[in-house]
Structure formats: C-alpha cells, structure tokens
N, C-alpha and C. Protein backbone atom coordinates (compact mmCIF):
# COMPACT_ATOMS: atom_id res chain seq x y z
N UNK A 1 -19.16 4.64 -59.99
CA UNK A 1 -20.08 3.54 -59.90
C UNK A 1 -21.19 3.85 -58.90
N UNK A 2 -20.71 4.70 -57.71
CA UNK A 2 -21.62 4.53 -56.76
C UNK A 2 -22.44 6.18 -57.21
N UNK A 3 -22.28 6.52 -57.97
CA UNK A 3 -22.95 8.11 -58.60
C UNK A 3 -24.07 7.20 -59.43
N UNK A 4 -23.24 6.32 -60.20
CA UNK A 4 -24.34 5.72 -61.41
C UNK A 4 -25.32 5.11 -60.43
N UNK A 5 -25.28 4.34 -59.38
CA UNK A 5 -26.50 3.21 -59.22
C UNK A 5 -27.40 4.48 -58.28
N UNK A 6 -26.66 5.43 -57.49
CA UNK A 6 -27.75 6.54 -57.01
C UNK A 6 -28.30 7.38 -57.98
N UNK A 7 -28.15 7.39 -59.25
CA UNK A 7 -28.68 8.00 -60.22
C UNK A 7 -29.75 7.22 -60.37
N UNK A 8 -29.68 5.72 -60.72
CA UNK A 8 -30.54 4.70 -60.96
C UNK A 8 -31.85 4.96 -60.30
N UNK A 9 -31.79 5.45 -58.57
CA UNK A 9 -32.57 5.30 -57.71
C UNK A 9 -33.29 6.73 -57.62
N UNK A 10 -32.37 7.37 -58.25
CA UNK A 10 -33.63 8.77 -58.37
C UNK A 10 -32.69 10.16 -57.47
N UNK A 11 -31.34 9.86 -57.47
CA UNK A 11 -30.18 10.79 -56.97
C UNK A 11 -30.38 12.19 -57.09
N UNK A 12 -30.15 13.04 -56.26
CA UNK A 12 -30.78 14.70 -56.78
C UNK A 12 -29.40 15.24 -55.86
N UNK A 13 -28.09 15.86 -56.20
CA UNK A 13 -26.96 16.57 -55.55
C UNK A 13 -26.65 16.95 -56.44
N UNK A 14 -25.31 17.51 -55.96
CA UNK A 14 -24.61 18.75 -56.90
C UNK A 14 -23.54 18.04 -57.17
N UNK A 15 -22.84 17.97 -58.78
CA UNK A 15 -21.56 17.95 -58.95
C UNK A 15 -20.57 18.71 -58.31
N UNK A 16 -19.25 18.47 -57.64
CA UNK A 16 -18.31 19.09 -56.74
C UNK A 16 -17.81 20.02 -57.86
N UNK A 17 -17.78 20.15 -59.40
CA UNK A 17 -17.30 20.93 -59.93
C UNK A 17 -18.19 22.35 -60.32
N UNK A 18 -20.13 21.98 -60.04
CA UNK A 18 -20.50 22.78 -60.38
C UNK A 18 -21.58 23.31 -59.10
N UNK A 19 -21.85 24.55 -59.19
CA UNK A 19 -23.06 25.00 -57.86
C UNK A 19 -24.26 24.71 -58.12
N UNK A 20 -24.70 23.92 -59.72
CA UNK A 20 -26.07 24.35 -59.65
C UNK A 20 -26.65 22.43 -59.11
N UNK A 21 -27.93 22.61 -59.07
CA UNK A 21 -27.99 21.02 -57.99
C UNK A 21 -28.21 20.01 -59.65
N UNK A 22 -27.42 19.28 -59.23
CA UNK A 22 -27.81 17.70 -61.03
C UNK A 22 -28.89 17.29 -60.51
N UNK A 23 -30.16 17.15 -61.47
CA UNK A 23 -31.70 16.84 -61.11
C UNK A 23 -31.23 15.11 -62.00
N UNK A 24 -31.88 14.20 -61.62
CA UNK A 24 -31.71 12.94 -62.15
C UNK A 24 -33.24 12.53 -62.67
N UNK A 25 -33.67 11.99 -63.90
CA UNK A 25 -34.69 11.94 -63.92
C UNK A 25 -35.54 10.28 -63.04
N UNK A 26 -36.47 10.67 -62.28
CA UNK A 26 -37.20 9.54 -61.55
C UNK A 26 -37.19 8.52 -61.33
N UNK A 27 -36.74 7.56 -61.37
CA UNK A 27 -37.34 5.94 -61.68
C UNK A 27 -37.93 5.43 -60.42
N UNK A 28 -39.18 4.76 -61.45
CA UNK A 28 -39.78 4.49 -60.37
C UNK A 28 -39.35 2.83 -60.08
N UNK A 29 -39.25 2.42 -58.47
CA UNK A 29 -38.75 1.18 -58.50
C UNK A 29 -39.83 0.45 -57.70
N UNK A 30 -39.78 -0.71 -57.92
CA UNK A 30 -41.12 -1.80 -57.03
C UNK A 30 -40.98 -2.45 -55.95
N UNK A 31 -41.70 -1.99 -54.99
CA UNK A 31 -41.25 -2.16 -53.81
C UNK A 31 -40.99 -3.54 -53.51
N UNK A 32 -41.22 -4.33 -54.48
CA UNK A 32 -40.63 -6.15 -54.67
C UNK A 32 -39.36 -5.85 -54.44
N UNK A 33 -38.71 -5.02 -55.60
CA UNK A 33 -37.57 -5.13 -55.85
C UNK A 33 -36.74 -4.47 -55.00
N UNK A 34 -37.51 -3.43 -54.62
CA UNK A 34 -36.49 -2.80 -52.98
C UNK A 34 -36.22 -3.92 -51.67
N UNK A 35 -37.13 -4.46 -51.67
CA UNK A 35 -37.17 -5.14 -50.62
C UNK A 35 -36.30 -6.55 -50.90
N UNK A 36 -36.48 -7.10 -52.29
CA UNK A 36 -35.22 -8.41 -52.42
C UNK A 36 -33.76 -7.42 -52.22
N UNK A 37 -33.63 -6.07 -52.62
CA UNK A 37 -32.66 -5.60 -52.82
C UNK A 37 -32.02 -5.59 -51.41
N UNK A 38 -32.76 -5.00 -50.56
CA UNK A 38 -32.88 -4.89 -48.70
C UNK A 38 -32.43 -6.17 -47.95
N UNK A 39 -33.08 -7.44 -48.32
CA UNK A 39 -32.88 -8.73 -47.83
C UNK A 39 -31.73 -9.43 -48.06
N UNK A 40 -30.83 -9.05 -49.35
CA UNK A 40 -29.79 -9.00 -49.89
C UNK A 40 -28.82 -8.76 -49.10
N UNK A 41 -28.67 -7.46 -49.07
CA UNK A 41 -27.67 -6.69 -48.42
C UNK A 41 -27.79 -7.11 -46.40
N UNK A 42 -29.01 -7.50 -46.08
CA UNK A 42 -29.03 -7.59 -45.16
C UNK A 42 -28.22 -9.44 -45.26
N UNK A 43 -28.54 -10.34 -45.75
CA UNK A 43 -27.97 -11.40 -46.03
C UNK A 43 -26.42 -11.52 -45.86
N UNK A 44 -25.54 -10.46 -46.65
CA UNK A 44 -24.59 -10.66 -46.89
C UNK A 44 -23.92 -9.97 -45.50
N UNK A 45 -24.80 -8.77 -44.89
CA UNK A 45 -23.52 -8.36 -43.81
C UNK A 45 -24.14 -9.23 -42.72
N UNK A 46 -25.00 -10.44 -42.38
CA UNK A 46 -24.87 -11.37 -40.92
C UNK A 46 -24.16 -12.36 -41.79
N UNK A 47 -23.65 -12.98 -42.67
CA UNK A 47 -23.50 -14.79 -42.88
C UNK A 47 -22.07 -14.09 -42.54
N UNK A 48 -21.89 -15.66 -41.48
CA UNK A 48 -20.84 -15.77 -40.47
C UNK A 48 -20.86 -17.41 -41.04
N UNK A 49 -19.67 -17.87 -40.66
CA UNK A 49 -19.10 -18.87 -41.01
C UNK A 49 -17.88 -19.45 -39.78
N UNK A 50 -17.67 -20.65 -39.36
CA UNK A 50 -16.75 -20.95 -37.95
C UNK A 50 -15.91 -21.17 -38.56
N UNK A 51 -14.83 -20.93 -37.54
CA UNK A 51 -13.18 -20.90 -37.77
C UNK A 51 -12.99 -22.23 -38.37
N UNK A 52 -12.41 -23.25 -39.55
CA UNK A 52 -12.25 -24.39 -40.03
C UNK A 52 -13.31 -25.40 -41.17
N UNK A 53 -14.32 -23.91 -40.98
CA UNK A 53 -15.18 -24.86 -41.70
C UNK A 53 -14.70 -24.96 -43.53
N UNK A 54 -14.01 -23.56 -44.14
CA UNK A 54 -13.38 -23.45 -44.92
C UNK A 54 -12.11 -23.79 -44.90
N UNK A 55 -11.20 -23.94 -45.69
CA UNK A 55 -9.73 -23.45 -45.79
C UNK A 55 -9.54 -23.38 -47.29
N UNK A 56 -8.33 -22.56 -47.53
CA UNK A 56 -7.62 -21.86 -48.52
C UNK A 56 -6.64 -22.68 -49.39
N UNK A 57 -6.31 -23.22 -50.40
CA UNK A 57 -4.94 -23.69 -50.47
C UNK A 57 -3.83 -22.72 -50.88
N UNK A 58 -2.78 -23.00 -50.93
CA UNK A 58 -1.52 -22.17 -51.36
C UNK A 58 -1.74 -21.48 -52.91
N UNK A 59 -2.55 -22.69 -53.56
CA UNK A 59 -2.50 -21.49 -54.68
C UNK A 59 -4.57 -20.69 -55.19
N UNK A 60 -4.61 -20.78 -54.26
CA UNK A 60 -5.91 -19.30 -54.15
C UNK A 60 -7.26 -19.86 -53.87
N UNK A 61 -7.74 -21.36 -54.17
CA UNK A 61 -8.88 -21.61 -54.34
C UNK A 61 -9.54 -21.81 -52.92
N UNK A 62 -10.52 -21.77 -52.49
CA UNK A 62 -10.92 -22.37 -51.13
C UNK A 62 -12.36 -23.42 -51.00
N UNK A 63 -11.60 -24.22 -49.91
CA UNK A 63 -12.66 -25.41 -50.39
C UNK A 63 -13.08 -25.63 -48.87
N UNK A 64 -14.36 -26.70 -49.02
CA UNK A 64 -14.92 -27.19 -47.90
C UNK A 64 -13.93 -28.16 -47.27
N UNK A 65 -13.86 -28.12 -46.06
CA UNK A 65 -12.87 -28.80 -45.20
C UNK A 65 -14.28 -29.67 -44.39
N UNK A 66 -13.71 -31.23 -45.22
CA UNK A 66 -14.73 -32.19 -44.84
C UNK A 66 -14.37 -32.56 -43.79
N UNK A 67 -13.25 -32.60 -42.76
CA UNK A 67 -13.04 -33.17 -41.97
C UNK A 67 -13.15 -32.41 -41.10
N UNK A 68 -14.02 -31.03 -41.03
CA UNK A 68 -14.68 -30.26 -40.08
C UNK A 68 -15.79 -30.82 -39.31
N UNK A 69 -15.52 -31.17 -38.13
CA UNK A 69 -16.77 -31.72 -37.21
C UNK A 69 -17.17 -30.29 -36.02
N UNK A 70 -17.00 -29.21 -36.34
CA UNK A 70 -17.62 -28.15 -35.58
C UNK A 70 -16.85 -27.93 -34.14
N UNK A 71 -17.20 -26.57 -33.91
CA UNK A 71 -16.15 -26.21 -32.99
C UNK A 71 -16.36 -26.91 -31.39
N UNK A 72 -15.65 -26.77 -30.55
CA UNK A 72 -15.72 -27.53 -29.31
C UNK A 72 -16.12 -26.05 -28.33
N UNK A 73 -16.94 -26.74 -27.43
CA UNK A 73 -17.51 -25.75 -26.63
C UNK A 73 -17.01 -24.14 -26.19
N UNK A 74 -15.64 -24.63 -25.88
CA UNK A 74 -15.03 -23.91 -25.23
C UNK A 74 -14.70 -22.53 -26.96
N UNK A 75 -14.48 -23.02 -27.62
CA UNK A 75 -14.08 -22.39 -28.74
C UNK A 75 -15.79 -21.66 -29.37
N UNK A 76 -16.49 -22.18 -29.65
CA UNK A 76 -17.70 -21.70 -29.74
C UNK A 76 -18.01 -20.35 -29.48
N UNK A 77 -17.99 -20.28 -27.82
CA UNK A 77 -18.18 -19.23 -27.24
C UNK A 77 -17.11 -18.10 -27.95
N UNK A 78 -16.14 -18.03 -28.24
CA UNK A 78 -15.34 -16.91 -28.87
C UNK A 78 -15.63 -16.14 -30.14
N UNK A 79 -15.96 -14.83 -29.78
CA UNK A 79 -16.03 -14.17 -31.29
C UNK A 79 -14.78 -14.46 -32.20
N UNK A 80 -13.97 -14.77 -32.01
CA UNK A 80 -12.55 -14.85 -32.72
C UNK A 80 -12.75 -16.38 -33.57
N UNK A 81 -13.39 -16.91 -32.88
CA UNK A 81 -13.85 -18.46 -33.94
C UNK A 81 -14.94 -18.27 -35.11
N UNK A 82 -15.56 -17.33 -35.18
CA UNK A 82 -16.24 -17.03 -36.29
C UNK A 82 -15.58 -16.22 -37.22
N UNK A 83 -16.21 -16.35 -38.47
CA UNK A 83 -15.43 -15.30 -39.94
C UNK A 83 -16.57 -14.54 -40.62
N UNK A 84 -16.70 -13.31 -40.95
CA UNK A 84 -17.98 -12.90 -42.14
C UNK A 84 -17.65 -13.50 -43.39
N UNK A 85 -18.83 -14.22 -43.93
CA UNK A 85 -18.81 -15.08 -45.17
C UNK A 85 -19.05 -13.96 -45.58
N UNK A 86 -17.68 -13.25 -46.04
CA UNK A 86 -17.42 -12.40 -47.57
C UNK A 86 -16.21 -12.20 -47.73
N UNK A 87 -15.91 -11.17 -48.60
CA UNK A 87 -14.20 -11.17 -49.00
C UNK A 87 -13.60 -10.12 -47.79
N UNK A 88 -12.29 -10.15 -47.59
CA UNK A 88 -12.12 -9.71 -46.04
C UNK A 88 -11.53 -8.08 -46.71
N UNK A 89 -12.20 -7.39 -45.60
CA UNK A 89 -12.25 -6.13 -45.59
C UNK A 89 -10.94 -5.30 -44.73
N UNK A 90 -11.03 -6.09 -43.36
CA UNK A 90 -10.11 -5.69 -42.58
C UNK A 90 -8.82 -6.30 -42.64
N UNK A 91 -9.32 -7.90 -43.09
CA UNK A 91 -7.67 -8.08 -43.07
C UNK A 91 -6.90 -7.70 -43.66
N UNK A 92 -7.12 -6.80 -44.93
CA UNK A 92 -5.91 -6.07 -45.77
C UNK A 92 -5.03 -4.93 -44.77
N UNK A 93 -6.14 -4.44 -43.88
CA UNK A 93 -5.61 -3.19 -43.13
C UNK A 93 -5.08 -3.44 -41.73
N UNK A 94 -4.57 -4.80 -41.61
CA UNK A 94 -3.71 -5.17 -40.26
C UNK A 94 -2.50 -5.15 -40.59
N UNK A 95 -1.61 -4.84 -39.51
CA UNK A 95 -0.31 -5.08 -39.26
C UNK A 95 0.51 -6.43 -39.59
N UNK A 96 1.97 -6.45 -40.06
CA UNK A 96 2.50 -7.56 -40.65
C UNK A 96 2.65 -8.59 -39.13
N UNK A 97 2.45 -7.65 -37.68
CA UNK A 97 3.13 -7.82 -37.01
C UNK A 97 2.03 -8.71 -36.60
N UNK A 98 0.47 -8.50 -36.70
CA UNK A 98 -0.89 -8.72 -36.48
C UNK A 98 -1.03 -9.78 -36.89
N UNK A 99 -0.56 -10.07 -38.43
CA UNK A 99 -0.93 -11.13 -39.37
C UNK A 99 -0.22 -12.07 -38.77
N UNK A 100 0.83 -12.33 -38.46
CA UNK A 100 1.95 -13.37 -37.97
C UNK A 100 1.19 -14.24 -37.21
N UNK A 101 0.52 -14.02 -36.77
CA UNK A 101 -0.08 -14.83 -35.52
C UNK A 101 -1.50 -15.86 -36.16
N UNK A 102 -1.63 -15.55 -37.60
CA UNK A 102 -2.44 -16.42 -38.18
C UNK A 102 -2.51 -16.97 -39.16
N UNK A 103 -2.71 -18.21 -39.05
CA UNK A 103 -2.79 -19.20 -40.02
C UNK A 103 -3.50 -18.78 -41.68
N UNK A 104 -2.82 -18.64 -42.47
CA UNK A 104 -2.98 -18.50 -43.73
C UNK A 104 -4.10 -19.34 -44.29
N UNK A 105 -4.07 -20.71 -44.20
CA UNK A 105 -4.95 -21.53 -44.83
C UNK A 105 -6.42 -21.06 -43.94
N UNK A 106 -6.16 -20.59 -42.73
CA UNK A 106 -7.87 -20.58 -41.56
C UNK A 106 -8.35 -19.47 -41.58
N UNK A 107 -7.62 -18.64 -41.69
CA UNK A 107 -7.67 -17.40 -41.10
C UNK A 107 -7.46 -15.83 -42.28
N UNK A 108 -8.11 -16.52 -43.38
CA UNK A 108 -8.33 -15.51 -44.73
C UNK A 108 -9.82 -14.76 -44.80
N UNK A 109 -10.41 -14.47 -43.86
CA UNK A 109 -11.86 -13.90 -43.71
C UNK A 109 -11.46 -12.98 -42.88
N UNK A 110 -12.13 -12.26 -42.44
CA UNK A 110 -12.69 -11.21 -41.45
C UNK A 110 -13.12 -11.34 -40.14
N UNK A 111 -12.30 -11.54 -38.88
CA UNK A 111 -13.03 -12.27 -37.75
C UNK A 111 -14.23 -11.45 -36.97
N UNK A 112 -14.98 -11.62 -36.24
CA UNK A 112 -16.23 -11.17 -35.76
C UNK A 112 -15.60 -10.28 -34.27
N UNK A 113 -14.09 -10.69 -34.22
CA UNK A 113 -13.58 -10.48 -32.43
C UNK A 113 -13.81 -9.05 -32.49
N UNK A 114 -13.39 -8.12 -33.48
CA UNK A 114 -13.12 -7.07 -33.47
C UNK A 114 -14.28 -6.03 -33.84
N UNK A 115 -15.87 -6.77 -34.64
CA UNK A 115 -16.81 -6.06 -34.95
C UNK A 115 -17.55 -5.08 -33.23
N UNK A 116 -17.61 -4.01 -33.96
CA UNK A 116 -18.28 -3.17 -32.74
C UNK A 116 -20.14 -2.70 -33.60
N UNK A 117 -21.02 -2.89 -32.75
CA UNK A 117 -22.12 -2.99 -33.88
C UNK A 117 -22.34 -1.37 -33.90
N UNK A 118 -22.82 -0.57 -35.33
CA UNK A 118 -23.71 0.51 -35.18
C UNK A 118 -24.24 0.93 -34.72
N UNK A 119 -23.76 2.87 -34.20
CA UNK A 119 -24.71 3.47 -33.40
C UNK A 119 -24.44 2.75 -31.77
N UNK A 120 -23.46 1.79 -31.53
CA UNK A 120 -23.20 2.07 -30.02
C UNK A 120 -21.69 2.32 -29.31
C-alpha cells in the first residue's frame, strides 16, 4: 500500500529483489492538493481530546459522555488527562500489568503522558 501511494507521488527506488532502480512515471500533483493533503495529516496527529469527554461501552461503540463538565484544575494540568483523537497506537503495545490500572470505558485512546516530541 505504502509502495502504491509513493508510486502515486512520483516514487523512483529499487525493488529489494532487483539492482536496477524502478523509474515511476511522474504525476504531476497541485499544490492545492498537497497542501489539503499536509493540513490533514497535520490535523490528525495534534486533535487531543480530555480524559471523560468520550467513553466506550462494553460492546464496542463510543459515545459522547453528556455528563462531562470538563476537567478540574488540578487534573487539567496533567498530560495523562488528555487522549490523541485517533485509534490507539500504543495501547496495543503495553503490558497486561500496565493496562490493569485503567479504566476500560476512559481510557481506550492513546495518552499524551508518554509522547516525547521529534528530533528532541
């Protein structure tokens, strides 16, 4: 998949099976469309979301939790009260021993405690 969409963009490497370089032919793309493409991706890796504003039910769906009135000061301040609004990346790759300590219905995202940013 990720061969096909760099092909899309004008990809020029070598197949691992062969030495000579795969030439891809050109496309030209509009810099409209690079740039919604850019704003996109930039969109999806900041939306953060606070600890409660979602929850999960037992059988998979997740809904707005209306009786969310926003976090209290003290909680605010904690990276651990925020989630990345997307599907969770890391939490597949924690410990059973890790997971224990959190709430199933709150705590099905990705928390922010543990992000270290790029390049530092």
């Amino acid at each position: 998949m990720a061969m096909q969409r760099d092909l899309a963009l004008g990809w020029m490497g070598t197949v691992p099976w062969q030495d000579t370089p795969l030439l891809s032919p050109q496309v030209q793309i509009k810099e409209e469309t690079r740039l919604v493409y850019i704003i996109d991706q930039i969109d999806k890796a900041v939306a953060i979301i606070p600890r409660g504003a979602l929850f999960k039910t037992p059988f998979g769906p997740t809904h707005v939790n209306r009786t969310f009135e926003g976090l209290s000061l003290s909680e605010a301040k904690k990276l651990s009260s925020y989630f990345h609004f997307r599907e969770p990346i890391e939490l597949k790759n924690k410990t059973l021993l890790e997971k224990a300590d959190l709430d199933p219905s709150l705590d099905f995202m990705d928390s922010l405690e543990h992000d270290v940013p790029k390049d530092s």
